[in-house]
Protein backbone atom coordinates (compact mmCIF):
# COMPACT_ATOMS: atom_id res chain seq x y z
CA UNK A 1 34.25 1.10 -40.51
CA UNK A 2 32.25 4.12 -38.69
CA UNK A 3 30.66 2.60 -36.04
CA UNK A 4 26.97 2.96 -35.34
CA UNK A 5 27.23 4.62 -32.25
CA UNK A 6 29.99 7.36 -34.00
CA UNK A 7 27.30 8.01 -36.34
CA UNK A 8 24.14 8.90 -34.30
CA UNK A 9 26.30 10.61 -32.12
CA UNK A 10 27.74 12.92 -35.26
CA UNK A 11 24.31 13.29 -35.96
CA UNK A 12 22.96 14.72 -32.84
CA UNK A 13 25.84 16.83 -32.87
CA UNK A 14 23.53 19.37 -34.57
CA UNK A 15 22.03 19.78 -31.06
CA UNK A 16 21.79 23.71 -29.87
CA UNK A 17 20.90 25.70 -26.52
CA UNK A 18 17.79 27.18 -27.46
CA UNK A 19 14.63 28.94 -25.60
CA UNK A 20 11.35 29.75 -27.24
CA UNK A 21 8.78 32.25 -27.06
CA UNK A 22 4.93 30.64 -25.65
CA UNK A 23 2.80 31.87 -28.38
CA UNK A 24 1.71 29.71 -31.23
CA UNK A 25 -0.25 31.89 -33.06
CA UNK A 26 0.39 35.83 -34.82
CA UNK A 27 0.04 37.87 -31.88
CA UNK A 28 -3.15 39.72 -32.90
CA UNK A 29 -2.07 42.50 -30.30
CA UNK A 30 0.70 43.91 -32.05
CA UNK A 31 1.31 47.53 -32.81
CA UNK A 32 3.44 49.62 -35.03
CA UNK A 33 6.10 50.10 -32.64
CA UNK A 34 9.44 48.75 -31.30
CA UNK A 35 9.26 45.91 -28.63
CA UNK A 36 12.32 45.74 -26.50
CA UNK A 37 13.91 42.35 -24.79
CA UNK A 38 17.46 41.64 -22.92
CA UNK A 39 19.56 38.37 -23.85
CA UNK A 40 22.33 36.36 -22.54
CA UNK A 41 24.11 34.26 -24.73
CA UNK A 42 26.46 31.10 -23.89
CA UNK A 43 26.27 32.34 -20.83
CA UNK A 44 27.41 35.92 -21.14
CA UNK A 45 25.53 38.73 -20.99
CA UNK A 46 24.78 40.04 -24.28
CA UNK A 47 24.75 43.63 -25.87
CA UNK A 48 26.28 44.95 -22.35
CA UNK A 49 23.30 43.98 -21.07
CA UNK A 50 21.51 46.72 -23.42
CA UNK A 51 17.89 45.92 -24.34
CA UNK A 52 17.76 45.01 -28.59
CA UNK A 53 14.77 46.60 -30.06
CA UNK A 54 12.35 44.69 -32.82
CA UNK A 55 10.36 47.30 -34.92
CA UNK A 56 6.77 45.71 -35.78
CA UNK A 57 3.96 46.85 -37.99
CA UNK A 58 0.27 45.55 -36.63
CA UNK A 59 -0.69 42.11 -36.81
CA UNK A 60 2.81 40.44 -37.79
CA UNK A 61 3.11 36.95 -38.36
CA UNK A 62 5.24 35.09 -35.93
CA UNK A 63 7.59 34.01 -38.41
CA UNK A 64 8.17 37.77 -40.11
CA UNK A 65 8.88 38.43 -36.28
CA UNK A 66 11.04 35.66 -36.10
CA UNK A 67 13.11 37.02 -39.00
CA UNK A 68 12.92 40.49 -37.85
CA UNK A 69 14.53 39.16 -34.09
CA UNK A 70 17.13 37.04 -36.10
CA UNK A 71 18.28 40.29 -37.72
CA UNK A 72 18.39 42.34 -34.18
CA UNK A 73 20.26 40.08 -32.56
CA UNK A 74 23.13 39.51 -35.67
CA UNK A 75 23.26 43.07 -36.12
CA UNK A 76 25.05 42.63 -32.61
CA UNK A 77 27.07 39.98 -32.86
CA UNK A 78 27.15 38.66 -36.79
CA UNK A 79 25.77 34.55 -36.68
CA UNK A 80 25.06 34.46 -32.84
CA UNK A 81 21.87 32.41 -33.47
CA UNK A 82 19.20 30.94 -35.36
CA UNK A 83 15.11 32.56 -35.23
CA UNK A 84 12.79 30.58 -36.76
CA UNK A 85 8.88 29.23 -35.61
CA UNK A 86 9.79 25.59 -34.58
CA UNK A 87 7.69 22.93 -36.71
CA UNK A 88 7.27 21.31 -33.92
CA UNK A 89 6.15 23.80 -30.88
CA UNK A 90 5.31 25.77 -33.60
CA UNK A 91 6.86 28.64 -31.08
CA UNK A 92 9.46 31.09 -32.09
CA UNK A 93 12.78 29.54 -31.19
CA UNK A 94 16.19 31.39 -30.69
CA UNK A 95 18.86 28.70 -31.28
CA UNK A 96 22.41 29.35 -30.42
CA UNK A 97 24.92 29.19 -33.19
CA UNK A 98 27.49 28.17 -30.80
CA UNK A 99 28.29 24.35 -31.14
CA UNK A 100 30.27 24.09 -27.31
CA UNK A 101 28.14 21.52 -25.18
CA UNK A 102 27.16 22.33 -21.87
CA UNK A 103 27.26 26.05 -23.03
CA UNK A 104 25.30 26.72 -25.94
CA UNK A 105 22.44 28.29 -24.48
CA UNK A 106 19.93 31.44 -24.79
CA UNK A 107 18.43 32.78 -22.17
CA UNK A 108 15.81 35.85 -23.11
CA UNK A 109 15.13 38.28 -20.10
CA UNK A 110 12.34 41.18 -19.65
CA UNK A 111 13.61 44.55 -21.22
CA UNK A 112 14.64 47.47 -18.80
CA UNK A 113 12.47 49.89 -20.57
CA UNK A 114 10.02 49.78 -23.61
CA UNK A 115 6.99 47.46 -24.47
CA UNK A 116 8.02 43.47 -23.98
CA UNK A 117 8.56 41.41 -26.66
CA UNK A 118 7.87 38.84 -23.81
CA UNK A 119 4.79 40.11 -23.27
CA UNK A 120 3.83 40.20 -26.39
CA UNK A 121 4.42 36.66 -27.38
CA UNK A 122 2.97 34.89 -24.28
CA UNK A 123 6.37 34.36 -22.33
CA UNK A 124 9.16 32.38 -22.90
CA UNK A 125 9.69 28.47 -21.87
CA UNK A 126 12.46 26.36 -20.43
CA UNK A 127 15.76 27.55 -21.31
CA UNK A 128 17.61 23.89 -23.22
CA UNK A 129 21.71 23.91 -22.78
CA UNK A 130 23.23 21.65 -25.35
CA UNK A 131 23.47 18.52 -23.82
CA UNK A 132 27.14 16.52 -23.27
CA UNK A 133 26.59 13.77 -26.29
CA UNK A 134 28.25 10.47 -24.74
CA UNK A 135 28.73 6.70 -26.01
CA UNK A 136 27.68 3.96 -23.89
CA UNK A 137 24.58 2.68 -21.84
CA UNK A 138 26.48 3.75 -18.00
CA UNK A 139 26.24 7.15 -17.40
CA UNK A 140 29.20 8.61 -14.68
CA UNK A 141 27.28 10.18 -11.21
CA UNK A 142 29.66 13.20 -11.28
CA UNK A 143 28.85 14.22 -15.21
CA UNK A 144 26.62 17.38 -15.60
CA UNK A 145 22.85 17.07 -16.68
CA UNK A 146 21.91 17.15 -19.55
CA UNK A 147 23.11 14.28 -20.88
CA UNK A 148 22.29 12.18 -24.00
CA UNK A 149 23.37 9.19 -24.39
CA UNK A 150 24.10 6.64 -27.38
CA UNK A 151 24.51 3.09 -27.82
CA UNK A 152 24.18 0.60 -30.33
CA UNK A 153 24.18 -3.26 -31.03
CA UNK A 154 25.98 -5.74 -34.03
CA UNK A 155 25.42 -4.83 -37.40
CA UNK A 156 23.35 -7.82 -39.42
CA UNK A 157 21.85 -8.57 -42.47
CA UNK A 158 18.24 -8.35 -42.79
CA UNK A 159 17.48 -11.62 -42.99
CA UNK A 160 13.56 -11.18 -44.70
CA UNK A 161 15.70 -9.13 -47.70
CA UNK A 162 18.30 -11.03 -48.52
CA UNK A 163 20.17 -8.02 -51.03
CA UNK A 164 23.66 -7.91 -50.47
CA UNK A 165 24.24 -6.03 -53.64
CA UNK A 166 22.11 -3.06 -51.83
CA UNK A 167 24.71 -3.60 -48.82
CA UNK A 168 21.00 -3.69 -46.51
CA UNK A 169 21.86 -4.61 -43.09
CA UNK A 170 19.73 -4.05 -39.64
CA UNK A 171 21.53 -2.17 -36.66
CA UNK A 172 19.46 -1.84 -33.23
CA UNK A 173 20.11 1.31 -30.66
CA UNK A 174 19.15 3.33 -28.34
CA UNK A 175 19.23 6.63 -27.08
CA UNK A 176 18.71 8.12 -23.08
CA UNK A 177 17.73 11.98 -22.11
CA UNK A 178 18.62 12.62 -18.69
CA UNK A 179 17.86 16.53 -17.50
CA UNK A 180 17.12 18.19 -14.35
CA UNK A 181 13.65 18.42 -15.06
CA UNK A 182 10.71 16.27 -17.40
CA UNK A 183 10.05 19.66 -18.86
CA UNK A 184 13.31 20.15 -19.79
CA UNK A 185 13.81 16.24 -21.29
CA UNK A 186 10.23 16.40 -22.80
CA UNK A 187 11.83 19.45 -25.15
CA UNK A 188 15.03 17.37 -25.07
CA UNK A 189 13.52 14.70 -26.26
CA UNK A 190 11.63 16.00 -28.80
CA UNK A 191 14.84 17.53 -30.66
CA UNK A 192 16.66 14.35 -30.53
CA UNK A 193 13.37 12.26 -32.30
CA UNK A 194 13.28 15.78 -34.86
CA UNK A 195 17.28 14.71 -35.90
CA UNK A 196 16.49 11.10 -35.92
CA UNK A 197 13.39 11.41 -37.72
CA UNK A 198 14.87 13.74 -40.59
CA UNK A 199 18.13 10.88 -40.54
CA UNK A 200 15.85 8.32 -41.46
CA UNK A 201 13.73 9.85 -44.15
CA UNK A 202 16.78 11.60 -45.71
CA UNK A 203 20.03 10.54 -46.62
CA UNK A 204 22.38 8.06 -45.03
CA UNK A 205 19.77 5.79 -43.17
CA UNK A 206 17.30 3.97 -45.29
CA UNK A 207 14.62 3.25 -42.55
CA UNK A 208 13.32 3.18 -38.73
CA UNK A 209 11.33 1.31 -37.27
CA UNK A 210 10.07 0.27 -33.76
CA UNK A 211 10.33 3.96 -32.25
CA UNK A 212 8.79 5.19 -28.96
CA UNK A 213 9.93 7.71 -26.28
CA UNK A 214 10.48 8.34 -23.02
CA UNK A 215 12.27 10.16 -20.82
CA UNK A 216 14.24 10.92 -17.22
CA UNK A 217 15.36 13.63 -14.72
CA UNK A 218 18.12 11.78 -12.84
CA UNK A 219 20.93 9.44 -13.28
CA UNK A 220 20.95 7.56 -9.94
CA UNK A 221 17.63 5.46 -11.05
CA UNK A 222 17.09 3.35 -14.07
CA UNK A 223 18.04 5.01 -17.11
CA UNK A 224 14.64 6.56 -18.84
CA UNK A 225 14.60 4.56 -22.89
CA UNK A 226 13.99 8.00 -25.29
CA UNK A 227 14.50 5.80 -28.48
CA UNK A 228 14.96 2.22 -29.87
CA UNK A 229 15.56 2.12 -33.21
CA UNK A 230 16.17 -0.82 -36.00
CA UNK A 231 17.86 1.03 -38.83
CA UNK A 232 17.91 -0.71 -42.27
CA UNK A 233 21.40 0.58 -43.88
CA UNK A 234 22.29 1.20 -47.19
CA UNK A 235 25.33 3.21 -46.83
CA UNK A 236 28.36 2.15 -48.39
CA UNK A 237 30.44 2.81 -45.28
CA UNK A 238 28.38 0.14 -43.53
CA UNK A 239 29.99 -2.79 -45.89
């Protein structure tokens, strides 16, 4: 049987490095021109450290921008990352593609020539390194930040819904964000609740319940709780 902890962790698996640009609405300064940016990738300097030029007409929308940066950088390097406006920040947001923890990252840098895409949209925020994904409720001193970390209690039946036939049974855990800054674990955060969230509306998990956040910049203090969960599970690999 897949254990609970094995299964969140799978989950948040779907994790990437990721900056975003600061604007949340259609940048009304836009002109019909190119705006220019630099990029480093995974750690690696990308295009040879070449600037990659977006072509805009006047008052884009931030998501036609979005698509339009998706399509610069992939002309590069086919499937590098992801563009989209986040429904959350509701900020543009470069993902990485690459799935290697502690170095799936983006990092977007001012252009060396050429009107700023920066500029343009309002900056850019904390750069987010997928995180190492770990079982357990002890986190090792000497393991780099940032860290997420799952554990989980006994599988039982919900005792108010007595439907065995439906295979319901309750499963309590928890997750913890450590990073090296609250900026950095607030955005952290917020990614992990987006996967959980989705989880438990759609497919696999049935319902969640008792859910609030925190979270933490260091490992030496008491862990910081990000989420406690009950799950009601209707999975047939849970019988």
């Amino acid at each position: 049987m897949t254990s609970m902890n094995t299964t969140v962790i799978t989950e948040l698996g779907a994790l990437r490095g990721f900056q975003e640009f600061q604007s949340t609405t259609d940048p009304s300064a836009a002109l019909a021109q190119a705006y220019t940016f630099k990029l480093t990738l995974n750690g690696t300097v990308f295009n040879s450290g070449n600037d990659i030029s977006v072509t805009l007409t006047a008052l884009e929308s931030l998501s036609s921008i979005a698509t339009k940066i998706q399509t610069a950088i992939n002309a590069i390097t086919a499937s590098s990352v992801a563009v989209s406006v986040n429904t959350t920040t509701l900020k543009i947001r470069v993902s990485s593609n690459n799935a290697t923890q502690l170095t799936s990252s983006v990092s977007i840098l001012a252009p060396g020539a050429g009107s700023s895409l920066i500029t343009l949209l309002g900056g850019i925020g904390t750069i987010v390194t997928m995180p190492q994904i770990i079982e357990g409720s002890l986190v090792n001193e000497t393991k780099t930040l940032p860290i997420v970390v799952v554990s989980s209690g006994q599988h039982t039946y919900q005792i108010a819904s007595v439907n065995l036939l439906a295979n319901i049974k309750r499963t309590p855990f928890s997750i913890f964000v450590y990073a090296s800054s609250l900026d950095y674990a607030e955005l952290l955060a917020g990614e992990v609740r987006r996967i959980v969230d989705a989880k438990s509306m759609a497919g696999g998990w049935w319902h969640c319940e008792n859910i609030f956040y925190e979270k933490g910049n260091t490992l030496n203090s008491v862990a910081k709780l990000i989420a406690e969960q009950h799950l009601f599970i209707t999975t047939p690999a849970w019988s």
